[in-house]
PDB file of N, CA and C in Angstrom:
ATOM      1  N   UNK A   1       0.846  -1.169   0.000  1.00  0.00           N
ATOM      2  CA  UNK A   1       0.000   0.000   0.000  1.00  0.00           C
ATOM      3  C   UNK A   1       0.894   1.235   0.000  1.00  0.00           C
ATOM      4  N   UNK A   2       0.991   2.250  -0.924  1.00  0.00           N
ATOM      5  CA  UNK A   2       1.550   3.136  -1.218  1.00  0.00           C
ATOM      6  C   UNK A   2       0.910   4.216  -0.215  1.00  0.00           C
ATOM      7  N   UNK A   3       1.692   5.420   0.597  1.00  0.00           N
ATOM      8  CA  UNK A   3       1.682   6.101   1.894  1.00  0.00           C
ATOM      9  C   UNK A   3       1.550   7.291   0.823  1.00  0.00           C
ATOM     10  N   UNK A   4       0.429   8.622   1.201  1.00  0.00           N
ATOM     11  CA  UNK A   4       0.264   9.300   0.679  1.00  0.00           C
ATOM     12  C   UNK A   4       1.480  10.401   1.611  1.00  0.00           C
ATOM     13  N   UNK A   5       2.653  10.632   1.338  1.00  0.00           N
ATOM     14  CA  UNK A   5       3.332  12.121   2.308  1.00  0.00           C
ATOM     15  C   UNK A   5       3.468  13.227   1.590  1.00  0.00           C
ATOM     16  N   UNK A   6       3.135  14.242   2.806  1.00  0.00           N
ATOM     17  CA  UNK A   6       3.412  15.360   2.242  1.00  0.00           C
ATOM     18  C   UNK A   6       4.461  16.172   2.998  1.00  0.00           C
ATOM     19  N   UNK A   7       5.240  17.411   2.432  1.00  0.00           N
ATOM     20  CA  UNK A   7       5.584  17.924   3.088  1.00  0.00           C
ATOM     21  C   UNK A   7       5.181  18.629   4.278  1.00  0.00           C
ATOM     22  N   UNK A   8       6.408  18.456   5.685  1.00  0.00           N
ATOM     23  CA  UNK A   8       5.604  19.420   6.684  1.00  0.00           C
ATOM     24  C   UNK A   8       5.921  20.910   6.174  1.00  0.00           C
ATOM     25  N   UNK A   9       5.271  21.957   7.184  1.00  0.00           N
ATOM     26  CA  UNK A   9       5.314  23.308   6.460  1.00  0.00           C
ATOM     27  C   UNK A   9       7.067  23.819   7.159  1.00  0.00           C
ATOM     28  N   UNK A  10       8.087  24.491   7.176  1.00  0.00           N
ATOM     29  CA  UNK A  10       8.825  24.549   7.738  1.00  0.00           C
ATOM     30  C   UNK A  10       8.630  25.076   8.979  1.00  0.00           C
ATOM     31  N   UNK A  11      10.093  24.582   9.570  1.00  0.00           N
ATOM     32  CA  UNK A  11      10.112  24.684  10.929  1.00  0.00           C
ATOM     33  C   UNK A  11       9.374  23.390  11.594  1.00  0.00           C
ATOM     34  N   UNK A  12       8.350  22.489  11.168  1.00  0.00           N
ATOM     35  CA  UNK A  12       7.707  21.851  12.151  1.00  0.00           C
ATOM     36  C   UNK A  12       7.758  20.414  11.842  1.00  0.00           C
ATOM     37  N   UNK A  13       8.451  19.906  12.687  1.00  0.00           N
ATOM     38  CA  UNK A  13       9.192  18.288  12.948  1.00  0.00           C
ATOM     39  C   UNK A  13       7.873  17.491  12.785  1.00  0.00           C
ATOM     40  N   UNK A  14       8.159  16.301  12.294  1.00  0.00           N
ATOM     41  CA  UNK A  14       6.989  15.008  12.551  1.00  0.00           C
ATOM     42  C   UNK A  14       6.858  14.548  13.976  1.00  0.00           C
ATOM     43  N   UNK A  15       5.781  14.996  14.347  1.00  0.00           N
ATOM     44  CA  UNK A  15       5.353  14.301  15.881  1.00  0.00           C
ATOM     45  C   UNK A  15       5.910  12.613  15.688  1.00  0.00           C
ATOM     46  N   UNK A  16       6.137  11.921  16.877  1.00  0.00           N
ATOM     47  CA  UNK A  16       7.064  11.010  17.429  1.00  0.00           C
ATOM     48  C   UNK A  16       6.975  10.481  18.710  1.00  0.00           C
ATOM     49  N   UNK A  17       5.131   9.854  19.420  1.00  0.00           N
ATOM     50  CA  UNK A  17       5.094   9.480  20.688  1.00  0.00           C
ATOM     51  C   UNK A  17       6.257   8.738  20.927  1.00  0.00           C
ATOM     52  N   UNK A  18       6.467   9.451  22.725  1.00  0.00           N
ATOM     53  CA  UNK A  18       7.897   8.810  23.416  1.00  0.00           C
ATOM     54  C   UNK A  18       6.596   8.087  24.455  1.00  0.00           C
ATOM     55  N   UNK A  19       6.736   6.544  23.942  1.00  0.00           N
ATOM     56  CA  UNK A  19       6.357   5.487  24.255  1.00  0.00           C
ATOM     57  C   UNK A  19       6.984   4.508  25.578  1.00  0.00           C
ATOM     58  N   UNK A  20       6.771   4.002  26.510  1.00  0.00           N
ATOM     59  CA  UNK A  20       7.098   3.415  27.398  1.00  0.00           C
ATOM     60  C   UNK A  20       6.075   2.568  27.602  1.00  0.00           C
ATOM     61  N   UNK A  21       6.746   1.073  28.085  1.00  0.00           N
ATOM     62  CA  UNK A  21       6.011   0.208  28.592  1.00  0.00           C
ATOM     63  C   UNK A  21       6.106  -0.360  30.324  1.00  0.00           C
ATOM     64  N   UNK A  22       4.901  -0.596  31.023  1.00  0.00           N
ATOM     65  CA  UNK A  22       5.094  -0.360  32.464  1.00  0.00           C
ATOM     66  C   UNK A  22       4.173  -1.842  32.998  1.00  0.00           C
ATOM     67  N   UNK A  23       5.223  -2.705  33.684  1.00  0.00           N
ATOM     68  CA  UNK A  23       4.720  -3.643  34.004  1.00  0.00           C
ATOM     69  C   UNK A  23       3.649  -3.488  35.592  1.00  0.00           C
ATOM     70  N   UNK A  24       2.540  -4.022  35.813  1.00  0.00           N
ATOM     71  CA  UNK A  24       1.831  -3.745  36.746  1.00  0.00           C
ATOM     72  C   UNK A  24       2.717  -5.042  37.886  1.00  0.00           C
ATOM     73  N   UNK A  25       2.092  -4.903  38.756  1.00  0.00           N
ATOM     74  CA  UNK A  25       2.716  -6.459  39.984  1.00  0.00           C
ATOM     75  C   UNK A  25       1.813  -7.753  39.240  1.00  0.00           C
ATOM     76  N   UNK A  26       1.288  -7.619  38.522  1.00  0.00           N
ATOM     77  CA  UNK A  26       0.214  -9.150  38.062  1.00  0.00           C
ATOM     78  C   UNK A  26       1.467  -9.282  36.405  1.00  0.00           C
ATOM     79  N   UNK A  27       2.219  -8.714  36.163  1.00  0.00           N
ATOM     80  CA  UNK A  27       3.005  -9.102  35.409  1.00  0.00           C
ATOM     81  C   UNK A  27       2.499  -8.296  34.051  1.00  0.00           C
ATOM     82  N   UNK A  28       1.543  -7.780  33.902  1.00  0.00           N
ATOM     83  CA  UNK A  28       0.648  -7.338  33.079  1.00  0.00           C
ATOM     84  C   UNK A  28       1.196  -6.177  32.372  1.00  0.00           C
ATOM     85  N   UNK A  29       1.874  -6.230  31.507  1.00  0.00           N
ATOM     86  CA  UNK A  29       2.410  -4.992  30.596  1.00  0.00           C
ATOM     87  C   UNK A  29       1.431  -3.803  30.128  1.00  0.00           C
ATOM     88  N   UNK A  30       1.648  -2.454  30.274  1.00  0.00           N
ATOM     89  CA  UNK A  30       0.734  -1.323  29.893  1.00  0.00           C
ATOM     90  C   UNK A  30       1.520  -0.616  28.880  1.00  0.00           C
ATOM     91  N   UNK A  31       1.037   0.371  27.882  1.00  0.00           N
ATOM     92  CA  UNK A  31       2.127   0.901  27.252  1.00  0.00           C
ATOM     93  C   UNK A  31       1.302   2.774  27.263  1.00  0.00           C
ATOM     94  N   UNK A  32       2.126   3.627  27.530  1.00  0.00           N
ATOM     95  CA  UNK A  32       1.810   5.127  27.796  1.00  0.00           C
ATOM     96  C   UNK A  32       2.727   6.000  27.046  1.00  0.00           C
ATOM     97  N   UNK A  33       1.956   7.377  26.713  1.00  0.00           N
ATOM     98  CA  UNK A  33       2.991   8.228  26.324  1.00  0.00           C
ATOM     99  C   UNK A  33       3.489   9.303  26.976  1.00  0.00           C
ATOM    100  N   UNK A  34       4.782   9.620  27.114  1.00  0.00           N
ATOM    101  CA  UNK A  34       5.149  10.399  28.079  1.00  0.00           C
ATOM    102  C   UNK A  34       4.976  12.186  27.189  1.00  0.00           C
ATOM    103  N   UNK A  35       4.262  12.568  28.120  1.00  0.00           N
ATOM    104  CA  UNK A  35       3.246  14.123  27.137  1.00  0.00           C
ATOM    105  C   UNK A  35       4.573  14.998  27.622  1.00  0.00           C
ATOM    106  N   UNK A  36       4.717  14.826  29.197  1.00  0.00           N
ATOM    107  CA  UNK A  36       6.038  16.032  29.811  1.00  0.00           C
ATOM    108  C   UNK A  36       6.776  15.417  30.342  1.00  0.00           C
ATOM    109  N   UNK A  37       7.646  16.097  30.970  1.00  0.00           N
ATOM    110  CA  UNK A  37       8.582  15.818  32.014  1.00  0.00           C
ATOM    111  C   UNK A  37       9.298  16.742  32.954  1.00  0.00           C
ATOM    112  N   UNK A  38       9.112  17.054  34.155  1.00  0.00           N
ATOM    113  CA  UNK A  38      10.007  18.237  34.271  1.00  0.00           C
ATOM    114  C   UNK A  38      10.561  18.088  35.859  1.00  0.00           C
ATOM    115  N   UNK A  39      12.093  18.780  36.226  1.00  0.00           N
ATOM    116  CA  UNK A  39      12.442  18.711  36.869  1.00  0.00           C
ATOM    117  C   UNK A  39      11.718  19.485  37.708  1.00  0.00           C
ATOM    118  N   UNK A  40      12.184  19.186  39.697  1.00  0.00           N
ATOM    119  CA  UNK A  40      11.686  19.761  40.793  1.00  0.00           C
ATOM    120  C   UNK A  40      12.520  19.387  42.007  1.00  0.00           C
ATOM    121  N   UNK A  41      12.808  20.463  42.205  1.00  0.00           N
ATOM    122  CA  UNK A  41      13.592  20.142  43.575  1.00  0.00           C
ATOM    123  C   UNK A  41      14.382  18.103  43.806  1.00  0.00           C
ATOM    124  N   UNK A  42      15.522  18.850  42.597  1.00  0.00           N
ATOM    125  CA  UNK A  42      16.247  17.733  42.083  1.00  0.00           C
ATOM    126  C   UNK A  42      15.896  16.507  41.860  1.00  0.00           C
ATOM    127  N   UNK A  43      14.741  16.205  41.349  1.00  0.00           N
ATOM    128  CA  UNK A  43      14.115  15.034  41.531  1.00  0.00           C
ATOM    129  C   UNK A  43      13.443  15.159  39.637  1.00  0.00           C
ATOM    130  N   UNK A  44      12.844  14.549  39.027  1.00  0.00           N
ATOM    131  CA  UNK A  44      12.778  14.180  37.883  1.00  0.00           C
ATOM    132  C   UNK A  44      10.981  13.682  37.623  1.00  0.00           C
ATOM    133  N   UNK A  45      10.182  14.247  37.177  1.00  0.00           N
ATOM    134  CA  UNK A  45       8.888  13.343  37.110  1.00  0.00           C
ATOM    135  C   UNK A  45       8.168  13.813  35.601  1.00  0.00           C
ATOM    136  N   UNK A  46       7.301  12.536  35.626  1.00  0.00           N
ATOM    137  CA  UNK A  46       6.829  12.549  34.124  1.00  0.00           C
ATOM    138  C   UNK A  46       5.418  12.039  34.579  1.00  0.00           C
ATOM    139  N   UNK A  47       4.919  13.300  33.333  1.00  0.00           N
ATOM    140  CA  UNK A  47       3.567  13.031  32.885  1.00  0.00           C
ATOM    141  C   UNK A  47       3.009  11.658  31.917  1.00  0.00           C
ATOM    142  N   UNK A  48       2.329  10.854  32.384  1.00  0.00           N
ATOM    143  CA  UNK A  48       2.003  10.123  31.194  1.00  0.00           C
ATOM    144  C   UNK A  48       0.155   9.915  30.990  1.00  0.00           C
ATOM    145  N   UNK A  49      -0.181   9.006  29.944  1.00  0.00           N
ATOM    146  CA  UNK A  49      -1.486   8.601  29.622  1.00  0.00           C
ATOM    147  C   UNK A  49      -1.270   7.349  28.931  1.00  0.00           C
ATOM    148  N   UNK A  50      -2.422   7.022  29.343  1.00  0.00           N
ATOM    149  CA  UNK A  50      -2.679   5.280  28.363  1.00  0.00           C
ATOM    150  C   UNK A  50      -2.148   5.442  26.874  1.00  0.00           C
ATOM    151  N   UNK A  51      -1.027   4.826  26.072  1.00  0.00           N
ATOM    152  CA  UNK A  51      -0.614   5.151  24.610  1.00  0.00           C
ATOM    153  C   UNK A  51      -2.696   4.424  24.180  1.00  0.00           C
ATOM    154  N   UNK A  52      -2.970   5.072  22.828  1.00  0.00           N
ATOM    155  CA  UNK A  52      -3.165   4.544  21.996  1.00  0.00           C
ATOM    156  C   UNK A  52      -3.151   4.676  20.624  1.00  0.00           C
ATOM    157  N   UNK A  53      -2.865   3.802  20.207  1.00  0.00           N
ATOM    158  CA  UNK A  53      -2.401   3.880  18.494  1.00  0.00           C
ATOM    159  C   UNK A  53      -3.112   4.128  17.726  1.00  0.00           C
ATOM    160  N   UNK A  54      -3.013   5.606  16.586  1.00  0.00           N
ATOM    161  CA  UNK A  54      -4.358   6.220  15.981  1.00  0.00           C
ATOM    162  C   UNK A  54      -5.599   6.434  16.267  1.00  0.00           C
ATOM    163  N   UNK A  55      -6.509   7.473  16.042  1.00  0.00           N
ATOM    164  CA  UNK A  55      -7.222   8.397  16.691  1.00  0.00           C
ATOM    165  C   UNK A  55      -8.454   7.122  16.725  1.00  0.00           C
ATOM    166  N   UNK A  56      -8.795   6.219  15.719  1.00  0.00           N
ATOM    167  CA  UNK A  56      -9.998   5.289  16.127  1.00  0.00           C
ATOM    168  C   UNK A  56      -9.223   4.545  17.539  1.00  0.00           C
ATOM    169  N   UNK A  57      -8.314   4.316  18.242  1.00  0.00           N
ATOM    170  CA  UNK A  57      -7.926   3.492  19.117  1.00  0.00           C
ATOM    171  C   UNK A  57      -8.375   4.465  20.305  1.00  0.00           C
ATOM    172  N   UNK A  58      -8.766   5.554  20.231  1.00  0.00           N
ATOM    173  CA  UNK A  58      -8.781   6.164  21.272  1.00  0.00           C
ATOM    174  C   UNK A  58     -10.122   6.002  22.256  1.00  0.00           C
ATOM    175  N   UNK A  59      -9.760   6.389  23.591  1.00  0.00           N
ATOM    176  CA  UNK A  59     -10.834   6.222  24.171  1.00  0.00           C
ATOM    177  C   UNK A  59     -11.824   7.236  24.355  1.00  0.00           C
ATOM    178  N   UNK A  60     -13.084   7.043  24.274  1.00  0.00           N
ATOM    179  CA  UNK A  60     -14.322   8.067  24.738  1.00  0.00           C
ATOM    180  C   UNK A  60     -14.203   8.812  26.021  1.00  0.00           C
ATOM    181  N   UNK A  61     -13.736   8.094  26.867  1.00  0.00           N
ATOM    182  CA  UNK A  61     -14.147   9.402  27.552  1.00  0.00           C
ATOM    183  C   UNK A  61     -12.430   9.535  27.984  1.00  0.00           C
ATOM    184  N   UNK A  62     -12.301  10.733  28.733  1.00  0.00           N
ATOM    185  CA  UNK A  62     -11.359  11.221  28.875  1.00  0.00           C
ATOM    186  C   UNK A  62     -10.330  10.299  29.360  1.00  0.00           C
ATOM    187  N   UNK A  63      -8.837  10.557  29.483  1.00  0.00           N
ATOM    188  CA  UNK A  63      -7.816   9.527  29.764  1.00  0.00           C
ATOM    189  C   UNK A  63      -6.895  10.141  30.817  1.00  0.00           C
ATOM    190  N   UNK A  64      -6.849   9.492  31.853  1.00  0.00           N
ATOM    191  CA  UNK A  64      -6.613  10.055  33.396  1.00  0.00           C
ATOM    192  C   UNK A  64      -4.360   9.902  32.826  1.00  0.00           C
ATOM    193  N   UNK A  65      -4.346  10.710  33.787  1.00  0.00           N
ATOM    194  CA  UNK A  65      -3.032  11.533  33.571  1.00  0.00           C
ATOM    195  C   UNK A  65      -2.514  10.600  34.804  1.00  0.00           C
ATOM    196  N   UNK A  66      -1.490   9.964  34.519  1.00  0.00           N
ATOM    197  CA  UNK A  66      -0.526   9.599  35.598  1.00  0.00           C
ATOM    198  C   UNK A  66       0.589  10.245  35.619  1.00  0.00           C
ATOM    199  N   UNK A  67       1.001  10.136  36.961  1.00  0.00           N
ATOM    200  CA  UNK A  67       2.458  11.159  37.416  1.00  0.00           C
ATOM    201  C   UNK A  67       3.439  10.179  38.041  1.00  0.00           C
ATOM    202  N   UNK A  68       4.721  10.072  37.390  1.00  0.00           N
ATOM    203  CA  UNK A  68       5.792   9.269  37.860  1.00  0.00           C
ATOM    204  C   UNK A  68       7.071   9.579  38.687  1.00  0.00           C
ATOM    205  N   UNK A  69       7.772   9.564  39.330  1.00  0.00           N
ATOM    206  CA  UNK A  69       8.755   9.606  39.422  1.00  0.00           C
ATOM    207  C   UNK A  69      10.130   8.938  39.256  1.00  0.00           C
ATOM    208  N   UNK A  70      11.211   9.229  38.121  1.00  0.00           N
ATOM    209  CA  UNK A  70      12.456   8.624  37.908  1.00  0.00           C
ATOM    210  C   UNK A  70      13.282   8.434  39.553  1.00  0.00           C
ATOM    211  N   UNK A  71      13.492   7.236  39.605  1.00  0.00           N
ATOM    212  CA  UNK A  71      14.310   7.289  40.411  1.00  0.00           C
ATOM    213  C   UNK A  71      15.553   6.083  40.070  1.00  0.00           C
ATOM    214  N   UNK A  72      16.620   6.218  40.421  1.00  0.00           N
ATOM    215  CA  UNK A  72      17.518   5.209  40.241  1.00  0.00           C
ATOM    216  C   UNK A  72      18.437   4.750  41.277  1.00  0.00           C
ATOM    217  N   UNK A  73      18.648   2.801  41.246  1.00  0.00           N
ATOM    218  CA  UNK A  73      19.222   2.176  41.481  1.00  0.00           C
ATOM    219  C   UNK A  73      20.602   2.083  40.621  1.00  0.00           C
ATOM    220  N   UNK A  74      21.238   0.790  41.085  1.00  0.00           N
ATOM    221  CA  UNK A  74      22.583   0.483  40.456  1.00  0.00           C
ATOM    222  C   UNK A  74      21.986  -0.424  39.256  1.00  0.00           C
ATOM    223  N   UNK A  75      21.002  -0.298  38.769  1.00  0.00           N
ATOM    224  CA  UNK A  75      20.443  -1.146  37.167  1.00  0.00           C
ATOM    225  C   UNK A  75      20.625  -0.182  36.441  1.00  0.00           C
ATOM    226  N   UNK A  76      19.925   1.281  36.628  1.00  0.00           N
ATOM    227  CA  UNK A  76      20.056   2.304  36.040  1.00  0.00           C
ATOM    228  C   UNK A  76      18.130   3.143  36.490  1.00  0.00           C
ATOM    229  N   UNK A  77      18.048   3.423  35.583  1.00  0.00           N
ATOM    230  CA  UNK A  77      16.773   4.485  35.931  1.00  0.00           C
ATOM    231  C   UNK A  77      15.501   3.554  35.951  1.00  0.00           C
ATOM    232  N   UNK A  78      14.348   3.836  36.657  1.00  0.00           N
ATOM    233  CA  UNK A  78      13.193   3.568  36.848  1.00  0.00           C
ATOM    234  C   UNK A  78      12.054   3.870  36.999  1.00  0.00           C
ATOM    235  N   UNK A  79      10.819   4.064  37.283  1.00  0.00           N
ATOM    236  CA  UNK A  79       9.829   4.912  36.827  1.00  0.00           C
ATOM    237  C   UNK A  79       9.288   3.909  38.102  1.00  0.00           C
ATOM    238  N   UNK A  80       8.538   5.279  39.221  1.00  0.00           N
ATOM    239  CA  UNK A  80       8.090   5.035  40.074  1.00  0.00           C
ATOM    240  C   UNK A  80       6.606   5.768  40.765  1.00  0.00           C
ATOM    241  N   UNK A  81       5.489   5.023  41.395  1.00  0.00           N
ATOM    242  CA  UNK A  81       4.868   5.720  41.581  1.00  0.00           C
ATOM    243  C   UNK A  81       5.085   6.830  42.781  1.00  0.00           C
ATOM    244  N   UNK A  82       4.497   8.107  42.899  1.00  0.00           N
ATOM    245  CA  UNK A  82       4.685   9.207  43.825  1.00  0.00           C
ATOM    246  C   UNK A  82       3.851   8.705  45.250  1.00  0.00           C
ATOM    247  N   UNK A  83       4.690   8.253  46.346  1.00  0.00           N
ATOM    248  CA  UNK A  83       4.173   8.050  47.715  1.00  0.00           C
ATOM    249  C   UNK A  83       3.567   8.855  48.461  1.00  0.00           C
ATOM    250  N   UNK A  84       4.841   9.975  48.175  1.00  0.00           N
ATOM    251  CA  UNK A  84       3.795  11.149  49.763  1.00  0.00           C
ATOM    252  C   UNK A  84       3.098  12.093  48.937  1.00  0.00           C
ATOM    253  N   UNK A  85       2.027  12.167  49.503  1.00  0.00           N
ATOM    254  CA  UNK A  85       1.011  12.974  49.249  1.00  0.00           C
ATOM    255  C   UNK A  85       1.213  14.271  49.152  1.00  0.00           C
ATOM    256  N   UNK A  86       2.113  15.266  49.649  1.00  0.00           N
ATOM    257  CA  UNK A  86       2.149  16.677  49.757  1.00  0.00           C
ATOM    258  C   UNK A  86       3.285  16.516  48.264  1.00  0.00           C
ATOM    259  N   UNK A  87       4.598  15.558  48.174  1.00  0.00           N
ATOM    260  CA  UNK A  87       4.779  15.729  46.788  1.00  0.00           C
ATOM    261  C   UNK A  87       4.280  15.548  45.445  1.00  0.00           C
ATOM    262  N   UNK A  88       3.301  14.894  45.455  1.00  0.00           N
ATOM    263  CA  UNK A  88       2.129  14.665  44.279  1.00  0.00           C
ATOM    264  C   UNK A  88       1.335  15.987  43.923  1.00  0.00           C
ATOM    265  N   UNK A  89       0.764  16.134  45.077  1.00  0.00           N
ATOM    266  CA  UNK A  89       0.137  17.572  45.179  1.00  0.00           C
ATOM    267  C   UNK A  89       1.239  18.344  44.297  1.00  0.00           C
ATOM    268  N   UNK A  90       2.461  18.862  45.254  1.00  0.00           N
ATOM    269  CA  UNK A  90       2.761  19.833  44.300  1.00  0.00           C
ATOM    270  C   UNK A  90       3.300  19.795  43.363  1.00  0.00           C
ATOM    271  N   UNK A  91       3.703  18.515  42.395  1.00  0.00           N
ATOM    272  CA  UNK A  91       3.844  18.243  41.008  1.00  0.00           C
ATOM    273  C   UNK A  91       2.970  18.090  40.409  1.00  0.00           C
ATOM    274  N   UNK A  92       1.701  17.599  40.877  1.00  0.00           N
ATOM    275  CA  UNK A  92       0.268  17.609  40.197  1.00  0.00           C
ATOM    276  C   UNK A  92       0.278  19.100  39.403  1.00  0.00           C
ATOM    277  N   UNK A  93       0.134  19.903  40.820  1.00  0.00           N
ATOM    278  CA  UNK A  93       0.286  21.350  40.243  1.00  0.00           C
ATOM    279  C   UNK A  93       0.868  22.142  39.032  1.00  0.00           C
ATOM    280  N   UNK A  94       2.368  21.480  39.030  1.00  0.00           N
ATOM    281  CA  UNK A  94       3.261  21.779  38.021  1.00  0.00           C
ATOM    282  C   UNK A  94       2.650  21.505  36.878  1.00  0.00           C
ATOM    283  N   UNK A  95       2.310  20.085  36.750  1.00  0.00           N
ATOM    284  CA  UNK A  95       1.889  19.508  35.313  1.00  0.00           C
ATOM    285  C   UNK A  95       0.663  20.597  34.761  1.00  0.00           C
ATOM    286  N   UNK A  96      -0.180  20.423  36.235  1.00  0.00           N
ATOM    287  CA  UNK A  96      -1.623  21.122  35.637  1.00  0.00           C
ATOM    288  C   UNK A  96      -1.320  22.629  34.718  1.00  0.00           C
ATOM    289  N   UNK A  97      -0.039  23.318  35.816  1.00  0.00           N
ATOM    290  CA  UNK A  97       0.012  24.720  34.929  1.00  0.00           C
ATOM    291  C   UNK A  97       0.480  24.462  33.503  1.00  0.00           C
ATOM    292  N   UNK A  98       1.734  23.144  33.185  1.00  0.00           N
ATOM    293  CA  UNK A  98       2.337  23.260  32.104  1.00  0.00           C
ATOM    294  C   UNK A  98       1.376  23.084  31.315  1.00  0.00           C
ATOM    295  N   UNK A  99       0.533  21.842  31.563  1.00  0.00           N
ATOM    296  CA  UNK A  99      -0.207  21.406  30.421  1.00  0.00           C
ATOM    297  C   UNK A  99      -1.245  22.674  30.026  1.00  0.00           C
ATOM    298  N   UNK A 100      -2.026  22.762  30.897  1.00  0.00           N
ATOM    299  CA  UNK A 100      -3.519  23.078  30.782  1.00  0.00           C
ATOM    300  C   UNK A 100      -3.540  24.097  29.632  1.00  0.00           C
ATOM    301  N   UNK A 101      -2.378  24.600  29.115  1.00  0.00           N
ATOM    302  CA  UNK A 101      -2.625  25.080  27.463  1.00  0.00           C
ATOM    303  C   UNK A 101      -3.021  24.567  26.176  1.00  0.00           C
ATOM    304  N   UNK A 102      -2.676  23.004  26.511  1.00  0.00           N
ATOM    305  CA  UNK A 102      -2.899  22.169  25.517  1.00  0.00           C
ATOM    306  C   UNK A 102      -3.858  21.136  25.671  1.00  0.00           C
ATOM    307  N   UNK A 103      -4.150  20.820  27.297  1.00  0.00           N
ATOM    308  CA  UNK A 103      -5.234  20.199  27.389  1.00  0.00           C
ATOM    309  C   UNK A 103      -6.123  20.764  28.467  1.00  0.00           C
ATOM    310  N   UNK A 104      -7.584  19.832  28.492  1.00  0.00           N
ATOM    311  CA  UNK A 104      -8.710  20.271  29.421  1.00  0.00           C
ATOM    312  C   UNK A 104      -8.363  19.099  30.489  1.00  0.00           C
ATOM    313  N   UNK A 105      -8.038  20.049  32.050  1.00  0.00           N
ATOM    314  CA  UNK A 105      -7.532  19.546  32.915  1.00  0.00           C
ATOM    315  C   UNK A 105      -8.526  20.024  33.938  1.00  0.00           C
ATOM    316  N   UNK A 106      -9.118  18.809  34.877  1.00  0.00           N
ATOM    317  CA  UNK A 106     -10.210  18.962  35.678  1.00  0.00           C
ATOM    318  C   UNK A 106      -8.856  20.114  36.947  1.00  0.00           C
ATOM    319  N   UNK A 107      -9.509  20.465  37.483  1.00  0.00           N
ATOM    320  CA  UNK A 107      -9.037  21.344  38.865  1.00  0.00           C
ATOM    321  C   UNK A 107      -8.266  20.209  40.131  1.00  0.00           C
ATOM    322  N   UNK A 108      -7.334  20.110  40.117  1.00  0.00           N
ATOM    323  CA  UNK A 108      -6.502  19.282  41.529  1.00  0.00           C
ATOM    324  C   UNK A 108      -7.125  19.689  42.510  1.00  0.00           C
ATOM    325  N   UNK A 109      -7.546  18.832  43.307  1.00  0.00           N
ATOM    326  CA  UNK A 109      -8.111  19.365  44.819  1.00  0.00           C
ATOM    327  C   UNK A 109      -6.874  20.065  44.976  1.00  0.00           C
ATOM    328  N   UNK A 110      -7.387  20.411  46.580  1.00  0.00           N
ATOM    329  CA  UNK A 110      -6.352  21.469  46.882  1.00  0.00           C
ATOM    330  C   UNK A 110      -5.875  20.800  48.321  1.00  0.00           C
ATOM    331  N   UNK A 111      -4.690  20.980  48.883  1.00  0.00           N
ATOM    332  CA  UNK A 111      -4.617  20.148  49.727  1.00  0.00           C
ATOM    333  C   UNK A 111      -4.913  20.773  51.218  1.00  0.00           C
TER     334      UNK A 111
END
């Protein structure tokens, strides 16, 4: 099947989901795309969402935003969920300001 391409207009790169796959404890592989990432008080965390592949794969209703934190061992880097509650909160925050230009982001409680 022959791919219809066209040029992009200049200046603007071919989008390129940065894809990761995340095993649950039942062994159960998930795969997400990482939307941000941004540093905080030396620590490293990323935005992600459920990947899905082309716009019919997508889901109806909205797709809940998970928040990670990199942390590393002597394997190398890892992707972890956020424990304490007052640091979630205020990276929640972060994400909400970065994103909420590009997406519709319900309001973070407040703590």
């Amino acid at each position: 099947m022959a791919q219809n391409s066209q040029p992009l207009p200049e200046g603007q790169e071919e989008y390129e989901a940065d894809i990761i796959v995340l095993e649950d404890e039942e062994g159960t592989e998930h795969s997400f795309e990482v939307i941000d990432a941004v540093d905080h008080k030396g620590a490293r965390y990323m935005a992600l969402v459920p990947y899905a592949e082309g716009e019919e794969a997508l889901p109806e209703e909205d797709l809940d935003l998970v928040l990670m934190k990199v942390n590393q061992d002597e394997e190398g880097e890892y992707l972890d969920l956020i424990d304490d509650d007052e640091e979630l909160y205020e990276v929640g925050h972060i994400f909400e300001k970065r994103l909420s230009e590009f997406f519709e982001i319900e309001d973070l409680p407040e703590r």
